[in-house]
C-alpha atoms as a PDB file:
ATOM      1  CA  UNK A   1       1.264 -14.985   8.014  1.00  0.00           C
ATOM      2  CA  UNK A   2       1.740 -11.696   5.896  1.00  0.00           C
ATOM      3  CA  UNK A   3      -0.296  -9.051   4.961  1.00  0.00           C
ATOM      4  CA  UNK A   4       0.335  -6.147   2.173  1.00  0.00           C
ATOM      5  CA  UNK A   5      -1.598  -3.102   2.283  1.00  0.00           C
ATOM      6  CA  UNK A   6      -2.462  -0.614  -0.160  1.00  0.00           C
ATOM      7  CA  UNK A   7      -5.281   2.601   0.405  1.00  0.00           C
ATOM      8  CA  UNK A   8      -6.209   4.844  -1.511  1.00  0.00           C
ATOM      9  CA  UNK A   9      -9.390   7.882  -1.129  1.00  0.00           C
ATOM     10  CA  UNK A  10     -12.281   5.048  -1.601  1.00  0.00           C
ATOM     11  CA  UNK A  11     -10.860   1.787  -0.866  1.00  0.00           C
ATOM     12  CA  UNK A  12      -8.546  -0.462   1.082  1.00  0.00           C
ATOM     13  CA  UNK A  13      -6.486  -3.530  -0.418  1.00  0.00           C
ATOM     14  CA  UNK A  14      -4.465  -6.183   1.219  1.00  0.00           C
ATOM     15  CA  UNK A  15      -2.675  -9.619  -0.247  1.00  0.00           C
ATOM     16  CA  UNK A  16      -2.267 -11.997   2.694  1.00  0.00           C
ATOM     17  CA  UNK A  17      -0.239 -14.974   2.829  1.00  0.00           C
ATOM     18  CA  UNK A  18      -0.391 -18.032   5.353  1.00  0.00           C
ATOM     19  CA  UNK A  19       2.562 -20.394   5.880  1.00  0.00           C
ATOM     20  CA  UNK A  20       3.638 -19.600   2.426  1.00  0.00           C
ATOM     21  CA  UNK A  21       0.356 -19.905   0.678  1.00  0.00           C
ATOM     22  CA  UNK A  22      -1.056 -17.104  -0.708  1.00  0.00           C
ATOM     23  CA  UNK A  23      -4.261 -16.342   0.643  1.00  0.00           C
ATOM     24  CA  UNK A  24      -5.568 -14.243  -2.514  1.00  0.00           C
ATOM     25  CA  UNK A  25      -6.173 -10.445  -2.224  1.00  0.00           C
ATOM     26  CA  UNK A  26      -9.313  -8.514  -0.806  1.00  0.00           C
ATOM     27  CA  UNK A  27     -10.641  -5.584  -1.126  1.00  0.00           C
ATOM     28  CA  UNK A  28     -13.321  -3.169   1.023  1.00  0.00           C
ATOM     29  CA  UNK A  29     -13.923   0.175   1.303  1.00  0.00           C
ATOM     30  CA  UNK A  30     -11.855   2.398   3.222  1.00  0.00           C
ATOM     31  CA  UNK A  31     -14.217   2.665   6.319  1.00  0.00           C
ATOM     32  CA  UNK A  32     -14.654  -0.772   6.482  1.00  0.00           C
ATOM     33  CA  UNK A  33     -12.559  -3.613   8.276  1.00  0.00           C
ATOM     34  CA  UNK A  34     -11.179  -6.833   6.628  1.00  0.00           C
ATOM     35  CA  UNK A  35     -12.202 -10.174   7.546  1.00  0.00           C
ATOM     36  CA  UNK A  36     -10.742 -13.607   6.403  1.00  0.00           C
ATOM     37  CA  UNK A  37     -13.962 -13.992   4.155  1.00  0.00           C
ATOM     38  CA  UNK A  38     -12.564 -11.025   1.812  1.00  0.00           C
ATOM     39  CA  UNK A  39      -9.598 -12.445   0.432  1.00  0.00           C
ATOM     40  CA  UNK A  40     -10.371 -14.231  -2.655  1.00  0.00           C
ATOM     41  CA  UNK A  41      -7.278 -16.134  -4.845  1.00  0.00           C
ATOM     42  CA  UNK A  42      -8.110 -15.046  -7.951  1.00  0.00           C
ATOM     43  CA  UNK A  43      -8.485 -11.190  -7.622  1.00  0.00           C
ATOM     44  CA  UNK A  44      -4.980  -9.405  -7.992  1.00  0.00           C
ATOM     45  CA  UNK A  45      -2.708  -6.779  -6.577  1.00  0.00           C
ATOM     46  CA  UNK A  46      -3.132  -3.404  -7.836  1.00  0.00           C
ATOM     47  CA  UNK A  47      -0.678  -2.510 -10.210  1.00  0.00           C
ATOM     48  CA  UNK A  48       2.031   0.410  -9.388  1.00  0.00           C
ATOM     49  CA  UNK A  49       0.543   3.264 -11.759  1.00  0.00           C
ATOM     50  CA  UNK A  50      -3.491   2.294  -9.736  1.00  0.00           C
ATOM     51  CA  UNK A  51      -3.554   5.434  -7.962  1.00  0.00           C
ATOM     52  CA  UNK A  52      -3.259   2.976  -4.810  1.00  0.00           C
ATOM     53  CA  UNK A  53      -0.238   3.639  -1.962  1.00  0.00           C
ATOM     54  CA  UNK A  54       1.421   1.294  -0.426  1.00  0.00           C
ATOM     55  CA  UNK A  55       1.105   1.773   3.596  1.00  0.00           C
ATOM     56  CA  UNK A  56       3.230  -1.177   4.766  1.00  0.00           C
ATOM     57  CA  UNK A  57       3.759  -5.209   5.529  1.00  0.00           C
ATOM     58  CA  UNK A  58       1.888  -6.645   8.077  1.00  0.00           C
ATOM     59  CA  UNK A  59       2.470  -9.824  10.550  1.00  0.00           C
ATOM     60  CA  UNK A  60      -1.289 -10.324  11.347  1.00  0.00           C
ATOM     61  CA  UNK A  61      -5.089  -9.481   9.802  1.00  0.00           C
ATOM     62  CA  UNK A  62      -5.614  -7.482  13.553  1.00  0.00           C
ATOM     63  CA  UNK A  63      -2.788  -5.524  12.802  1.00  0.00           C
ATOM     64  CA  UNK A  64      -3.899  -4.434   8.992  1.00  0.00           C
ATOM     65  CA  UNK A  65      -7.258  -3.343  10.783  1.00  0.00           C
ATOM     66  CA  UNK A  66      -5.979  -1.509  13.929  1.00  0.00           C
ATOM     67  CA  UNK A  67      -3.501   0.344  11.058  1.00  0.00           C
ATOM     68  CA  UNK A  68      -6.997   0.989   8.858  1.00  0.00           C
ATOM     69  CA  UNK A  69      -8.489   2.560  12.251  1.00  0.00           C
ATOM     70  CA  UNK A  70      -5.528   4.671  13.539  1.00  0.00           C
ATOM     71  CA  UNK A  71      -5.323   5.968  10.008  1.00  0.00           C
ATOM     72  CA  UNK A  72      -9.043   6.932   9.999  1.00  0.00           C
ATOM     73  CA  UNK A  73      -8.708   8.432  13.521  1.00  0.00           C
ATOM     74  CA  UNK A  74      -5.721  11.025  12.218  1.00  0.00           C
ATOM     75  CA  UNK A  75      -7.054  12.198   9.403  1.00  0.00           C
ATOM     76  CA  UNK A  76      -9.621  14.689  10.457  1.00  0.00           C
ATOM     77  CA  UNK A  77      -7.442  16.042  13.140  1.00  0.00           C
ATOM     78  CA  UNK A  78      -4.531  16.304  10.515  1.00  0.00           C
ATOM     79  CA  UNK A  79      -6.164  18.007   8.328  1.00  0.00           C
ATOM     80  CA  UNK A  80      -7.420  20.761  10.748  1.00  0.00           C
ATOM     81  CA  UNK A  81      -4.084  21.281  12.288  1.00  0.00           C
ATOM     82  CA  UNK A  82      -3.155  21.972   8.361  1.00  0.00           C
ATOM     83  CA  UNK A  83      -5.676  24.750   8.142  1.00  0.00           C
ATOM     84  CA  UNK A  84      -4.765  26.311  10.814  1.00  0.00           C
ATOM     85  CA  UNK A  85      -1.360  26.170   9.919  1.00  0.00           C
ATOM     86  CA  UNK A  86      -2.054  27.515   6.902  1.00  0.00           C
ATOM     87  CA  UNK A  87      -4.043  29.902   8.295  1.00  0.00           C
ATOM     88  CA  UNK A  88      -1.465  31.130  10.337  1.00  0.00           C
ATOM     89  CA  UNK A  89       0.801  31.814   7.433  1.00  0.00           C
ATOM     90  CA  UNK A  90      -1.582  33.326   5.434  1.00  0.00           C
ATOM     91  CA  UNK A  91      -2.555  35.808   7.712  1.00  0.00           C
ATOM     92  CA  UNK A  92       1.469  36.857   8.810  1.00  0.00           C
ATOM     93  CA  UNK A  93       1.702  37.349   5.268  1.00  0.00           C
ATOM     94  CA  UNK A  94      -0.607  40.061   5.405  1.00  0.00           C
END
């Protein structure tokens, strides 16, 4: 098995093959979980210039999700240690 993923701000894409048949591609939204059910073989890969980012290969479905749910957990917590790095800076500018 193999799984592609791609994210970007409102939803979450993978193409998934098993024993080297493609399984089709899914997509859900970006706070959501995939599930076998998703992937359908006639819907296709986003295309480079989509606006979509590649995050990585994948051996396993579980491993696409815990990925999905590790990335969820950082983001918040990234993004306030940027303001107050930025904050920081801005204020030794001063």
């Amino acid at each position: 098995m193999g799984f592609a993923l791609w994210v970007d701000h409102d939803t979450a894409w993978c193409a998934g093959t098993h024993e080297y048949r493609p399984l089709g591609v899914a997509v859900i939204a970006a706070s959501s979980l995939f599930s076998a059910r998703d992937f359908h073989a006639l819907r296709l890969v986003p295309g480079e210039r989509s606006g979509r980012h590649f995050r990585g290969l994948f051996a396993s479905l579980p491993d696409v999700n815990d990925f999905l749910q590790n990335h969820r957990r950082q983001k918040p917590a990234n993004r306030a240690g940027l303001r107050r790095q930025l904050a920081t800076v801005h204020n030794r500018e001063k």
